[in-house]
Protein backbone atom coordinates (compact mmCIF):
# COMPACT_ATOMS: atom_id res chain seq x y z
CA UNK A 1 -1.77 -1.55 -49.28
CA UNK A 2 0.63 -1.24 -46.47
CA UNK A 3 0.46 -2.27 -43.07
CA UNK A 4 2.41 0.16 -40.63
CA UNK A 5 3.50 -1.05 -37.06
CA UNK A 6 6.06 0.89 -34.88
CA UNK A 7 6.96 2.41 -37.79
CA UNK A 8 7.94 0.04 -39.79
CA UNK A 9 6.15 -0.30 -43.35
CA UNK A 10 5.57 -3.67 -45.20
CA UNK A 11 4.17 -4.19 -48.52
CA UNK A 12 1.26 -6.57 -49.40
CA UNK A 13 -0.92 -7.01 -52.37
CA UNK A 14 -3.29 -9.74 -50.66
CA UNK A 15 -6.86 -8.51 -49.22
CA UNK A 16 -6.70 -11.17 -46.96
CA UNK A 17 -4.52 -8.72 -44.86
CA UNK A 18 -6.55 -6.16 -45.33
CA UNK A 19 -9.22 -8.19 -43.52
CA UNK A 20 -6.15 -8.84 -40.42
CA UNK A 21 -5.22 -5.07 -40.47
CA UNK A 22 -9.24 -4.57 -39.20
CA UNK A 23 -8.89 -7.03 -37.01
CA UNK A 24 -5.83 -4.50 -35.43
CA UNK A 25 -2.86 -6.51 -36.16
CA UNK A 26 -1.50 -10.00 -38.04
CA UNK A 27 0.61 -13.08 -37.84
CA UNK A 28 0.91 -13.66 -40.96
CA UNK A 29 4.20 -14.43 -43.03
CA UNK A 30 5.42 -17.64 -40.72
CA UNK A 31 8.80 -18.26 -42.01
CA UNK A 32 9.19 -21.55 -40.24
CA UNK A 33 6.32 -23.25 -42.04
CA UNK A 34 8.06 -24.41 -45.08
CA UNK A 35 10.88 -25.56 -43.13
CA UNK A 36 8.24 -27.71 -41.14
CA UNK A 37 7.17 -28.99 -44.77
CA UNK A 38 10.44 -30.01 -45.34
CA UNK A 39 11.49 -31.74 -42.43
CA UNK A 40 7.73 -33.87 -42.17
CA UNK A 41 8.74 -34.60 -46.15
CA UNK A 42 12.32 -36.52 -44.60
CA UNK A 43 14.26 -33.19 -46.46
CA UNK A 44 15.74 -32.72 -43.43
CA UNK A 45 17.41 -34.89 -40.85
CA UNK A 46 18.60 -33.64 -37.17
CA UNK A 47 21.94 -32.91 -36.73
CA UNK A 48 24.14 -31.25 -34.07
CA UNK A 49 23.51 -27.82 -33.17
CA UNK A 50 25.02 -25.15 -35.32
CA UNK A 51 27.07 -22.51 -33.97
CA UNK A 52 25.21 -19.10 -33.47
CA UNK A 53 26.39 -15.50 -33.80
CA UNK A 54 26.19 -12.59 -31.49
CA UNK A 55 26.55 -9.51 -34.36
CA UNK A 56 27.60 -6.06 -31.89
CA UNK A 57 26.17 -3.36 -34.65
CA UNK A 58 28.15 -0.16 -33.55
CA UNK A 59 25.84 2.02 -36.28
CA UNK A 60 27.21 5.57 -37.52
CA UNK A 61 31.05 4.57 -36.82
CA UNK A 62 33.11 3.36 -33.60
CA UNK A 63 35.92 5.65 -33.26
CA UNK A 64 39.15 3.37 -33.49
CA UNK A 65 41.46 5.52 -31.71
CA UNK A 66 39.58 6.08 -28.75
CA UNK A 67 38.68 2.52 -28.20
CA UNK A 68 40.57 -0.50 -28.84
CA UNK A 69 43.75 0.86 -31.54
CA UNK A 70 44.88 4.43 -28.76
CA UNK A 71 47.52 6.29 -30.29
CA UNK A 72 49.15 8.04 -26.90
CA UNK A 73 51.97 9.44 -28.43
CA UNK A 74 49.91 11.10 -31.17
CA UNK A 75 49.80 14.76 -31.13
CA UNK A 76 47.12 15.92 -28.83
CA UNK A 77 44.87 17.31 -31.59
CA UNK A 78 44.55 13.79 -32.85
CA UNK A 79 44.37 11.61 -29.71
CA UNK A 80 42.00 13.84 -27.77
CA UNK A 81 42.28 13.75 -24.17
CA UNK A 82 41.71 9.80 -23.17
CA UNK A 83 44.69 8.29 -21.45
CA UNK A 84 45.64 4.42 -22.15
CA UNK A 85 45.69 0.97 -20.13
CA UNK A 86 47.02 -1.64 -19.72
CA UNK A 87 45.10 -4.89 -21.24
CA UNK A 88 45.45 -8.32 -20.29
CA UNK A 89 47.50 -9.01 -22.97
CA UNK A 90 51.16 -7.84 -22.43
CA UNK A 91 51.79 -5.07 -24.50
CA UNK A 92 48.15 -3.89 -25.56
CA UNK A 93 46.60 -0.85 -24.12
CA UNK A 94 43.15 0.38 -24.51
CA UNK A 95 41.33 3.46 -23.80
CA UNK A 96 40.67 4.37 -20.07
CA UNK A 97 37.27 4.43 -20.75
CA UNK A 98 37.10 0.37 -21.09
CA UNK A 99 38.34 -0.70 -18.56
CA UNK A 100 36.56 -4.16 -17.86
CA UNK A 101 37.13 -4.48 -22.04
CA UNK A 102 40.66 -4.71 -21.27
CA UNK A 103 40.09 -7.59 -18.65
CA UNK A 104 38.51 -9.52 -21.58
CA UNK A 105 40.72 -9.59 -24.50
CA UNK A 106 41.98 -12.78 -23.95
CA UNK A 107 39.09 -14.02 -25.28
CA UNK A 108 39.40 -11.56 -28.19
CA UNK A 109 40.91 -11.55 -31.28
CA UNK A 110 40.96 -7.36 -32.40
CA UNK A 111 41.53 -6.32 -35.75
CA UNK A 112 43.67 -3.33 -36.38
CA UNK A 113 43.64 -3.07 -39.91
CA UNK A 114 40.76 -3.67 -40.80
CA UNK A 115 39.94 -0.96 -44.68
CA UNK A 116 37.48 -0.43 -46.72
CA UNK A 117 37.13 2.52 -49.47
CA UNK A 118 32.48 3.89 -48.73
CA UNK A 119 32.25 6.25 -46.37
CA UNK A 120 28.72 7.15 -47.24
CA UNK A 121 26.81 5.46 -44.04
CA UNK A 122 23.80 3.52 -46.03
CA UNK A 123 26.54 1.87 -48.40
CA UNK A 124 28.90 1.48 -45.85
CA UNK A 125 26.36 -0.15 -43.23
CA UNK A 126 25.30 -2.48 -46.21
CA UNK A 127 28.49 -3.60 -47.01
CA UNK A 128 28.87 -4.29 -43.26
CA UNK A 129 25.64 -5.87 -42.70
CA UNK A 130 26.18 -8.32 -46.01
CA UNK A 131 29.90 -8.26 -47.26
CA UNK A 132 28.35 -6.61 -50.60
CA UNK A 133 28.88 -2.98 -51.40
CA UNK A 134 25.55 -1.76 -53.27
CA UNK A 135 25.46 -0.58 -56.48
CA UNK A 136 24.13 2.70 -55.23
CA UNK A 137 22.54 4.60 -51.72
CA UNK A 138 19.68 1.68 -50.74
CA UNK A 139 18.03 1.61 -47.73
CA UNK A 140 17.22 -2.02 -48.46
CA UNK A 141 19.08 -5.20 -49.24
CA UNK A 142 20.30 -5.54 -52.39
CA UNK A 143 22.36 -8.88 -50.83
CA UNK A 144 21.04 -10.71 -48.25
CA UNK A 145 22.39 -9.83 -44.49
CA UNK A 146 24.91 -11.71 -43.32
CA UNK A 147 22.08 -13.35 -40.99
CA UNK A 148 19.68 -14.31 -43.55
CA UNK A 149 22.59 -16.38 -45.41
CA UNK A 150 23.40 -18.17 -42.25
CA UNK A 151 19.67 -19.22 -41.25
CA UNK A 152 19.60 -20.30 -45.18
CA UNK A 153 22.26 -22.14 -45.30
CA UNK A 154 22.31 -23.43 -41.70
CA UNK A 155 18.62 -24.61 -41.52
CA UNK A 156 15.43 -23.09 -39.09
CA UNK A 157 15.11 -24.47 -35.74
CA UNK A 158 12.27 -25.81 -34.73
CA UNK A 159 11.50 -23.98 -31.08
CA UNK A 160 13.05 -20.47 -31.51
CA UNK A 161 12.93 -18.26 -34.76
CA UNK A 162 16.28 -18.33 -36.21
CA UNK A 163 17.60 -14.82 -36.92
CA UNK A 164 16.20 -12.00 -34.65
CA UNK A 165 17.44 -8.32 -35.08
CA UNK A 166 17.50 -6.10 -31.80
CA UNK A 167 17.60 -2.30 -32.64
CA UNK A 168 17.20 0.93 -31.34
CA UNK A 169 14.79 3.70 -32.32
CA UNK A 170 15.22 4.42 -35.77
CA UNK A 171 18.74 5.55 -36.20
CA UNK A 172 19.85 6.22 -40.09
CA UNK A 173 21.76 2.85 -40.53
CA UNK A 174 19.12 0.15 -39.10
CA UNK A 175 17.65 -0.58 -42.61
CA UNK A 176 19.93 -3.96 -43.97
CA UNK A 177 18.95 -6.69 -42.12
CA UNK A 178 16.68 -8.12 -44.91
CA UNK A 179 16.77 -11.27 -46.67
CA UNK A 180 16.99 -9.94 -50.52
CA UNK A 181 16.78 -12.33 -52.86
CA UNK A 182 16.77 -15.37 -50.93
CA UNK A 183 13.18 -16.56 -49.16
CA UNK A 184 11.05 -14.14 -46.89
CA UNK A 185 12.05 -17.60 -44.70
CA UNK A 186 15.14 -15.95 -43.85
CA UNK A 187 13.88 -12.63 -42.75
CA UNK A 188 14.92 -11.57 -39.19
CA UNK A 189 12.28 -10.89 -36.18
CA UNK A 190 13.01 -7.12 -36.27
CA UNK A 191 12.51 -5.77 -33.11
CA UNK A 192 12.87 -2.59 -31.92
CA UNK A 193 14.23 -1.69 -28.32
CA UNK A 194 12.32 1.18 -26.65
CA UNK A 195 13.55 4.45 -26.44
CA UNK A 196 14.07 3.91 -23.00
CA UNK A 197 13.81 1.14 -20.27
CA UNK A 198 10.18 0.89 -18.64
CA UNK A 199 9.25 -0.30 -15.45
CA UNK A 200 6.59 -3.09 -17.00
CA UNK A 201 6.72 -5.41 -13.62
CA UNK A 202 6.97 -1.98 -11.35
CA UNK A 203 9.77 -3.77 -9.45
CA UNK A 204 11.41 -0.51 -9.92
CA UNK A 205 13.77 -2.10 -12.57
CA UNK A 206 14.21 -0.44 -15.73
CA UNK A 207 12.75 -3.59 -18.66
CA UNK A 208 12.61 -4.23 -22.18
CA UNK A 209 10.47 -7.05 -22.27
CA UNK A 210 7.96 -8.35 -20.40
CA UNK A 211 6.66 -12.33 -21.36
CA UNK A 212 3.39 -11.37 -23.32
CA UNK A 213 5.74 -9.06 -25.20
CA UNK A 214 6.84 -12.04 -27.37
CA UNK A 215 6.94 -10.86 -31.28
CA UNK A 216 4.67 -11.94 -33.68
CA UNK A 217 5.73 -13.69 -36.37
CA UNK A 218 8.20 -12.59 -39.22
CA UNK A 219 8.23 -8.89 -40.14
CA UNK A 220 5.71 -7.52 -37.50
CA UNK A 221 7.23 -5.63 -34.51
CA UNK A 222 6.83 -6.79 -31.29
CA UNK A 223 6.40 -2.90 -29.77
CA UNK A 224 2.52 -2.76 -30.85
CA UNK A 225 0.92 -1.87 -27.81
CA UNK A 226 -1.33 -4.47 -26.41
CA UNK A 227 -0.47 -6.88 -28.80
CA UNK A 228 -0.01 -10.24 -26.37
CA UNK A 229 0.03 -14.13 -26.82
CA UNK A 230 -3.84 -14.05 -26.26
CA UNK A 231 -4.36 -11.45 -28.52
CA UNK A 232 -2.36 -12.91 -31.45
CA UNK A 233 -4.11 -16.20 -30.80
CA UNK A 234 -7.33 -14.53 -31.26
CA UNK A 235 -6.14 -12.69 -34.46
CA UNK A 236 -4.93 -15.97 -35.57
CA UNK A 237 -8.70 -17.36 -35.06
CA UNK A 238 -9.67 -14.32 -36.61
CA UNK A 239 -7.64 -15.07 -39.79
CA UNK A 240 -9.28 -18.68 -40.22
CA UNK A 241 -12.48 -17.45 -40.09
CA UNK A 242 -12.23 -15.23 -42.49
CA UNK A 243 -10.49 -17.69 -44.70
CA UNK A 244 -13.69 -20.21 -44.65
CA UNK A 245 -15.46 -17.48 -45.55
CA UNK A 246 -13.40 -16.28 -48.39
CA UNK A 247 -13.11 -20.14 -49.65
CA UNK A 248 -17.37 -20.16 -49.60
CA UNK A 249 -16.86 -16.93 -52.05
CA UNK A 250 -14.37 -17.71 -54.34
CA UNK A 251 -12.61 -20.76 -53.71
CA UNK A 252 -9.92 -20.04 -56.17
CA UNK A 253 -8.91 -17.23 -54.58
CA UNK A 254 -8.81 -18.55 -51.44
CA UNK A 255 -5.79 -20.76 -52.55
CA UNK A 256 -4.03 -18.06 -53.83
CA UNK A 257 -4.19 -16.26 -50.27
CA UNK A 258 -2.67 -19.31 -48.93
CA UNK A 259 -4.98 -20.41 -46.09
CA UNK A 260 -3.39 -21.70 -42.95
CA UNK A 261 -2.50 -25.03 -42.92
CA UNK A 262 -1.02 -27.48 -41.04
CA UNK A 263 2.61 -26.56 -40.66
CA UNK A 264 1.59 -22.71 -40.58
CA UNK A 265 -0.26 -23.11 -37.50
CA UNK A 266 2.67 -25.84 -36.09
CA UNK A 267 4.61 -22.95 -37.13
CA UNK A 268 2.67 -20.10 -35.46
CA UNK A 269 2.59 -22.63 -32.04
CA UNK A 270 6.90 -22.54 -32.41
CA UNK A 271 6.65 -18.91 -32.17
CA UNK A 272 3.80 -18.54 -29.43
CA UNK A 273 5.71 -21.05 -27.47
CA UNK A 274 6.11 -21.04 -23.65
CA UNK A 275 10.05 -21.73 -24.23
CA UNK A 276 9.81 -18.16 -26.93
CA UNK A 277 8.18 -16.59 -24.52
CA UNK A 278 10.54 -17.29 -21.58
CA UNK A 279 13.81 -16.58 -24.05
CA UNK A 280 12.15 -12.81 -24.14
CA UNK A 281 11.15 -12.36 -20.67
CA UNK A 282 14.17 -10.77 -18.95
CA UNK A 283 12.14 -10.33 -15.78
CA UNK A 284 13.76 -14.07 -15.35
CA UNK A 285 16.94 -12.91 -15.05
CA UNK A 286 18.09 -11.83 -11.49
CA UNK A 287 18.86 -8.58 -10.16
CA UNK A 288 22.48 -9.32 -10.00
CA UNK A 289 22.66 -10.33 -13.47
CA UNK A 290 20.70 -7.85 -14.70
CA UNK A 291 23.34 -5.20 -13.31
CA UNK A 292 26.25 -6.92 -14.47
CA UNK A 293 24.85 -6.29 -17.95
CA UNK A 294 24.17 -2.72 -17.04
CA UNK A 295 20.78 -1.35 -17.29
CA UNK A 296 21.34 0.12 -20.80
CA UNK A 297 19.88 -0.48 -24.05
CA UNK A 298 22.90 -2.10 -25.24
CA UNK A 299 23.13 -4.19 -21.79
CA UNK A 300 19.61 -4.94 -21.72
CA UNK A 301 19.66 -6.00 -25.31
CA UNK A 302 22.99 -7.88 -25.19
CA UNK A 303 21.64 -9.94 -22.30
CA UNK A 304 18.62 -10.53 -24.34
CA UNK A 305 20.96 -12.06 -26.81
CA UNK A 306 22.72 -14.04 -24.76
CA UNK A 307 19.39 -15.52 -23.96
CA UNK A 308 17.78 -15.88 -27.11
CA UNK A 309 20.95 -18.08 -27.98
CA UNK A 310 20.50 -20.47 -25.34
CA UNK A 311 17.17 -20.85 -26.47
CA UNK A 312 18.25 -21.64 -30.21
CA UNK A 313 18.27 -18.80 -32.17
CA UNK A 314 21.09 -18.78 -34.52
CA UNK A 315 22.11 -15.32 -35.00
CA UNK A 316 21.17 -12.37 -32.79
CA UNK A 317 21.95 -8.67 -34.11
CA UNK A 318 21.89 -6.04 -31.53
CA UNK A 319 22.37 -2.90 -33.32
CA UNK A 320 23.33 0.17 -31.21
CA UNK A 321 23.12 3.53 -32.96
CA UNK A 322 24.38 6.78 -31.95
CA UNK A 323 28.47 6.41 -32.74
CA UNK A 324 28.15 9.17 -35.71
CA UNK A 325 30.24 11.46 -33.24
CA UNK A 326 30.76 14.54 -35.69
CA UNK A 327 30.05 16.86 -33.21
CA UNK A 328 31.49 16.61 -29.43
CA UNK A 329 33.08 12.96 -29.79
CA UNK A 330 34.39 12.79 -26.18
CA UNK A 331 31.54 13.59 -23.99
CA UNK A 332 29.12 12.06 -26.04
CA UNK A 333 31.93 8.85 -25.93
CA UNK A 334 33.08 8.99 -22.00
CA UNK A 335 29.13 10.08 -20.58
CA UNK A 336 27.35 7.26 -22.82
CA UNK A 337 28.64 5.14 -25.38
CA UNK A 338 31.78 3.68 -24.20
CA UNK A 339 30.66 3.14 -20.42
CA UNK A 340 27.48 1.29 -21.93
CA UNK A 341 29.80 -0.68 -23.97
CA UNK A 342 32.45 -1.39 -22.03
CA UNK A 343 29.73 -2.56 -19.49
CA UNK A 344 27.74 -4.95 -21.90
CA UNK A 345 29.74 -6.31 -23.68
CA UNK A 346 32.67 -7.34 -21.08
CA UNK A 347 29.82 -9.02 -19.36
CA UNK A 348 28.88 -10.62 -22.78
CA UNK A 349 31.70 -12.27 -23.44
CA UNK A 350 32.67 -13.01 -19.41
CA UNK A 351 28.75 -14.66 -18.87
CA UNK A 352 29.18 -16.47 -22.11
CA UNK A 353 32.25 -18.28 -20.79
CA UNK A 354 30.86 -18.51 -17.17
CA UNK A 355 28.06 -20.63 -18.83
CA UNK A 356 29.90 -22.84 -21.41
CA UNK A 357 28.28 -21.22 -24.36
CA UNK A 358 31.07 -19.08 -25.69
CA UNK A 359 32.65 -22.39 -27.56
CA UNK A 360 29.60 -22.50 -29.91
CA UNK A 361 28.48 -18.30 -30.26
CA UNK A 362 30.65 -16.25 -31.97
CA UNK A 363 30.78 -12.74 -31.12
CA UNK A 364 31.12 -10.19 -33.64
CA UNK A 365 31.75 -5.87 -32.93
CA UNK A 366 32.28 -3.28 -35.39
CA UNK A 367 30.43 -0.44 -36.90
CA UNK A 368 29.99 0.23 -40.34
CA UNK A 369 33.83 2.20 -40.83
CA UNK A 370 36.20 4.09 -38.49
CA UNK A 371 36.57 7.89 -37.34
CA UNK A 372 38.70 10.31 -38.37
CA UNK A 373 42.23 10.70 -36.79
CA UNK A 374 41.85 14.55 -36.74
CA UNK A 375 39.34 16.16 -34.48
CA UNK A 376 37.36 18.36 -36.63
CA UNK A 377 36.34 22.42 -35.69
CA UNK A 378 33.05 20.64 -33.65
CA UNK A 379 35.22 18.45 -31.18
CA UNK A 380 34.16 15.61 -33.48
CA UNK A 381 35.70 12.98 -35.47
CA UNK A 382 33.95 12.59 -39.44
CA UNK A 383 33.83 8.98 -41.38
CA UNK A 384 37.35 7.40 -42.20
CA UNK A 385 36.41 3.90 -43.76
CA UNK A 386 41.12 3.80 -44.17
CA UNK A 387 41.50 2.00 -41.04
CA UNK A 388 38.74 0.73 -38.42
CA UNK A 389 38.69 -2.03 -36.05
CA UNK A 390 36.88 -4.86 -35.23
CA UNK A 391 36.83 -7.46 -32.81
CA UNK A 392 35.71 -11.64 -32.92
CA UNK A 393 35.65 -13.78 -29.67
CA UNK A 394 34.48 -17.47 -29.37
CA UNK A 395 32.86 -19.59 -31.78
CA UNK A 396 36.09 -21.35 -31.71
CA UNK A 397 38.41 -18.32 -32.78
CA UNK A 398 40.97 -18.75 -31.31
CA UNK A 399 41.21 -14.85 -28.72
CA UNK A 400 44.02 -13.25 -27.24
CA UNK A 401 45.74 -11.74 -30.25
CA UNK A 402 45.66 -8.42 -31.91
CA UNK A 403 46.05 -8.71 -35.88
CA UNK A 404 46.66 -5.92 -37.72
CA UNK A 405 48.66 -2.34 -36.92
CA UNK A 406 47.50 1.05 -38.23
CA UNK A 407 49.89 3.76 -38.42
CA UNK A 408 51.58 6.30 -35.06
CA UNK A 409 47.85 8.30 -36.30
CA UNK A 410 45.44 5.58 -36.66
CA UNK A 411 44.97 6.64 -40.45
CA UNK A 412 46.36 3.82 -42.74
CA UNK A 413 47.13 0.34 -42.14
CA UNK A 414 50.95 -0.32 -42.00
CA UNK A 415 50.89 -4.34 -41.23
CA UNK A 416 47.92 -7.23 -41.92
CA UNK A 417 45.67 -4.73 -43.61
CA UNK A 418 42.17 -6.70 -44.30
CA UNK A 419 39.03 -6.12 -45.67
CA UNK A 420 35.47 -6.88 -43.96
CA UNK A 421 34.87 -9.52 -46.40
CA UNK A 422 38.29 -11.41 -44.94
CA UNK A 423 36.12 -10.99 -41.76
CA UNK A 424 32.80 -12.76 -43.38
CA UNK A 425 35.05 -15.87 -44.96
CA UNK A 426 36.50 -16.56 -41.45
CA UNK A 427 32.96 -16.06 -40.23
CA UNK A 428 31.69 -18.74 -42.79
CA UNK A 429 34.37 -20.90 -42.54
CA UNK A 430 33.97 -21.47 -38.15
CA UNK A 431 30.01 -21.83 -39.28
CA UNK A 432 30.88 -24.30 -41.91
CA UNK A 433 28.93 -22.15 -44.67
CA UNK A 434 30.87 -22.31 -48.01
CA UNK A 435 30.86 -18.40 -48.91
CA UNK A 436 31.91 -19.13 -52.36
CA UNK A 437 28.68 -21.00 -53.33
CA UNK A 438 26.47 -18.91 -55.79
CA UNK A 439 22.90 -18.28 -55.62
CA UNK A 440 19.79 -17.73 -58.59
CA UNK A 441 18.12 -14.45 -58.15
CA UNK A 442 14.93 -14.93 -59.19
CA UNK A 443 14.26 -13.11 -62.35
CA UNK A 444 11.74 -10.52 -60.89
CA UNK A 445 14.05 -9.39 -58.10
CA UNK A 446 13.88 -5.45 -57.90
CA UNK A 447 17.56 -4.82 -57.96
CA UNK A 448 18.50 -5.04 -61.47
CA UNK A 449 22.04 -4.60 -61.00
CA UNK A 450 21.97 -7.80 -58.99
CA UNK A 451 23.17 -10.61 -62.16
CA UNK A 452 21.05 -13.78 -62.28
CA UNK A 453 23.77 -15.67 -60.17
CA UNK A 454 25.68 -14.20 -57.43
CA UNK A 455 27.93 -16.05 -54.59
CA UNK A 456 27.48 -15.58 -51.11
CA UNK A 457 30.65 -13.23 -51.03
CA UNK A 458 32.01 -11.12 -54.25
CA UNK A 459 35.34 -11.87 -52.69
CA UNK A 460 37.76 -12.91 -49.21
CA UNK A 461 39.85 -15.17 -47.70
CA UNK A 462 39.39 -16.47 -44.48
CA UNK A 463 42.02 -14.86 -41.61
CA UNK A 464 44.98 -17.28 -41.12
CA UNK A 465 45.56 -16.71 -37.51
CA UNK A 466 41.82 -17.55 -36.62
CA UNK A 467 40.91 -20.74 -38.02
């Protein structure tokens, strides 16, 4: 059967959620339960706390040369009509339309030369999401997202779930997040952002979130309406009910639908939490900062992020759909997408510093390739994966620098050229994950073109002028 929740569609062969889908909705799937086992088992020992990521998903394609790589003495049918400023950094200009970006790069390192050869957007955003390029269109993993290898490798917390995935309404590159291969363990929260901000405290404030909003656990989205603390409580009391029963029936299969037990429900109390709940509620958050985000999806959700990461969550996604700019690039660019970004994530990275907390998160932006250098016969620019850029701040890389050059046209690299997967190895290497290490897929895996052992990256080397 499947079990279908804000659209979202999840497989299960087990009748035991059959009996939670009745009951209206489940919590079922706790991925911190078998790290509980472990660490109650003396598997694990405490150690400092890792660094966390902040991944900026810029899904259908940020256009390069009307961002952060401007090319103002292009010919005007390839630079369109955005004039350039001056950044903080002597020498580097930016498009008008970011102009509290270009306060910020100091704290920046931007990547000009940044290639890669899929311009197809479900291979491309896969490669992006994972630093593997699929063996064909899949609109899930084949590799596991670049999150699910750093909760595996960098261990669950124990008051926060680890990887949480903030998305828009379903946009055609918001399917890669998943965990592939490795344990369901390392699954994001997937949660998708409203179509638009709602007044839920009618303070006449546009929210995401409101506190009995908190997710429930692993896989389920946190839109379903209703669906509170209390209620998932309930439906948890639900769920052990029907268990005894089932174990009075057939005892055997009872086991095999793997009854709630200790750790599950210590589990299931982690992610019910009043500290989880607090992370989500942004009602917390004053006015002031609230605006200083902007009150836009992407501001909304990148201020969620910055949250979620002082609360322990090791690596947020916030994936912002939308930059597929074939038709009418500019207006769709100068009335929406750059203001919000320039907005968010400027106050990102400046709130992050304010607080102490940039150190230890590192910041990732890019989409899943670049735009074409030509403006095409609908005022648009079309996928051009030749040259794109991307941008890393804190998490102890060092900002202030721009690496890379593309050409006078923004078309080919001409100096540093580097792949994403030089991006992931630097990534790795400031998380102190060892990229090169291989993992077993287990033999039933659905991918066949995945080989028995694969390493975290096909391939990279970590960026000389960041670490």
């Amino acid at each position: 059967m499947h079990i279908e929740l804000a659209s979202q569609t999840y497989g299960s062969r087990s009748s035991r959620r059959d009996f939670v889908k009745l009951s209206a909705a489940a919590t079922t799937g706790l991925g911190m339960a078998h790290w509980l086992r472990l660490q109650a088992a003396g598997a694990i020992t405490p150690q400092a706390p890792p660094k966390a990521v902040i991944q900026l998903y810029m899904g259908g394609g940020a256009s390069q040369i009307d961002s952060f790589d401007p090319k103002p003495h292009a010919p005007s049918e390839l630079r369109g009509p955005f004039e350039t400023i001056a950044s903080c950094l002597p020498g580097i200009r930016v498009t008008d339309q970011l102009p509290r970006m270009a306060t910020q790069l100091d704290k920046m390192a931007l990547l000009r030369a940044v290639h890669h050869g899929q311009s197809e957007h479900q291979q491309a955003a896969h490669y992006m999401l994972t630093g593997w390029m699929p063996s064909r269109v899949v609109f899930k993993n084949e590799h596991p997202s670049l999150g699910s290898v750093v909760v595996h490798e960098t261990g669950d917390r124990l008051s926060m779930p680890p990887y949480v995935v903030l998305r828009d309404p379903a946009r055609l590159v918001n399917r890669h997040h998943g965990s592939a291969f490795l344990s369901r363990d390392c699954d994001p929260f997937e949660m998708v952002v409203p179509c638009r901000l709602a007044d839920v405290n009618a303070d006449g404030q546009g929210d995401i979130y409101k506190a009995e909003e908190i997710p429930p656990p692993r896989n389920l989205s946190s839109r379903v309406s209703g669906l509170s603390v209390s209620r998932i409580r309930e439906r948890r009391r639900l769920l052990r009910a029907y268990d005894r029963l089932r174990k009075q029936r057939d005892d055997a299969q009872a086991k095999a639908a793997a009854a709630v037990d200790h750790y599950e429900q210590k589990a299931f109390d982690i992610v019910t939490s009043q500290k989880a709940v607090t992370a989500f509620d942004l009602s917390r958050e004053p006015a002031r900062v609230r605006d200083r985000y902007g009150r836009s999806l992407l501001g909304q959700s990148c201020l969620l992020a910055r949250r979620l990461v002082d609360a322990g969550v090791l690596f947020v996604t916030v994936s912002r759909g939308g930059w597929d700019t074939h038709k009418d690039n500019f207006n769709t660019l100068q009335n929406e997408l750059l203001p919000e970004l320039d907005i968010a994530m400027s106050a990102l990275l400046e709130d992050l510093s304010d607080r102490g907390m940039l150190e230890r998160t590192l910041v990732l932006w890019s989409g899943e390739f670049g735009r074409t250098p030509r403006v095409n016969k609908d005022v648009g620019r079309d996928h051009w994966p030749a040259v794109m850029t991307m941008g890393l701040a804190g998490g102890g890389v060092p900002g202030g620098q721009v690496i890379g050059q593309s050409d006078a046209h923004s078309a080919q690299p001409v100096d540093r050229a580097l792949t994403p997967e030089d991006v992931w190895t630097t990534m790795y290497h400031h998380l102190g994950i060892d990229w090169r290490r291989s993992y077993q897929v287990p033999s039933g895996f659905e991918f066949k073109s995945v080989p028995p052992m694969v390493p975290i990256l096909p391939r990279g080397t970590p960026i000389a002028e960041l670490i």
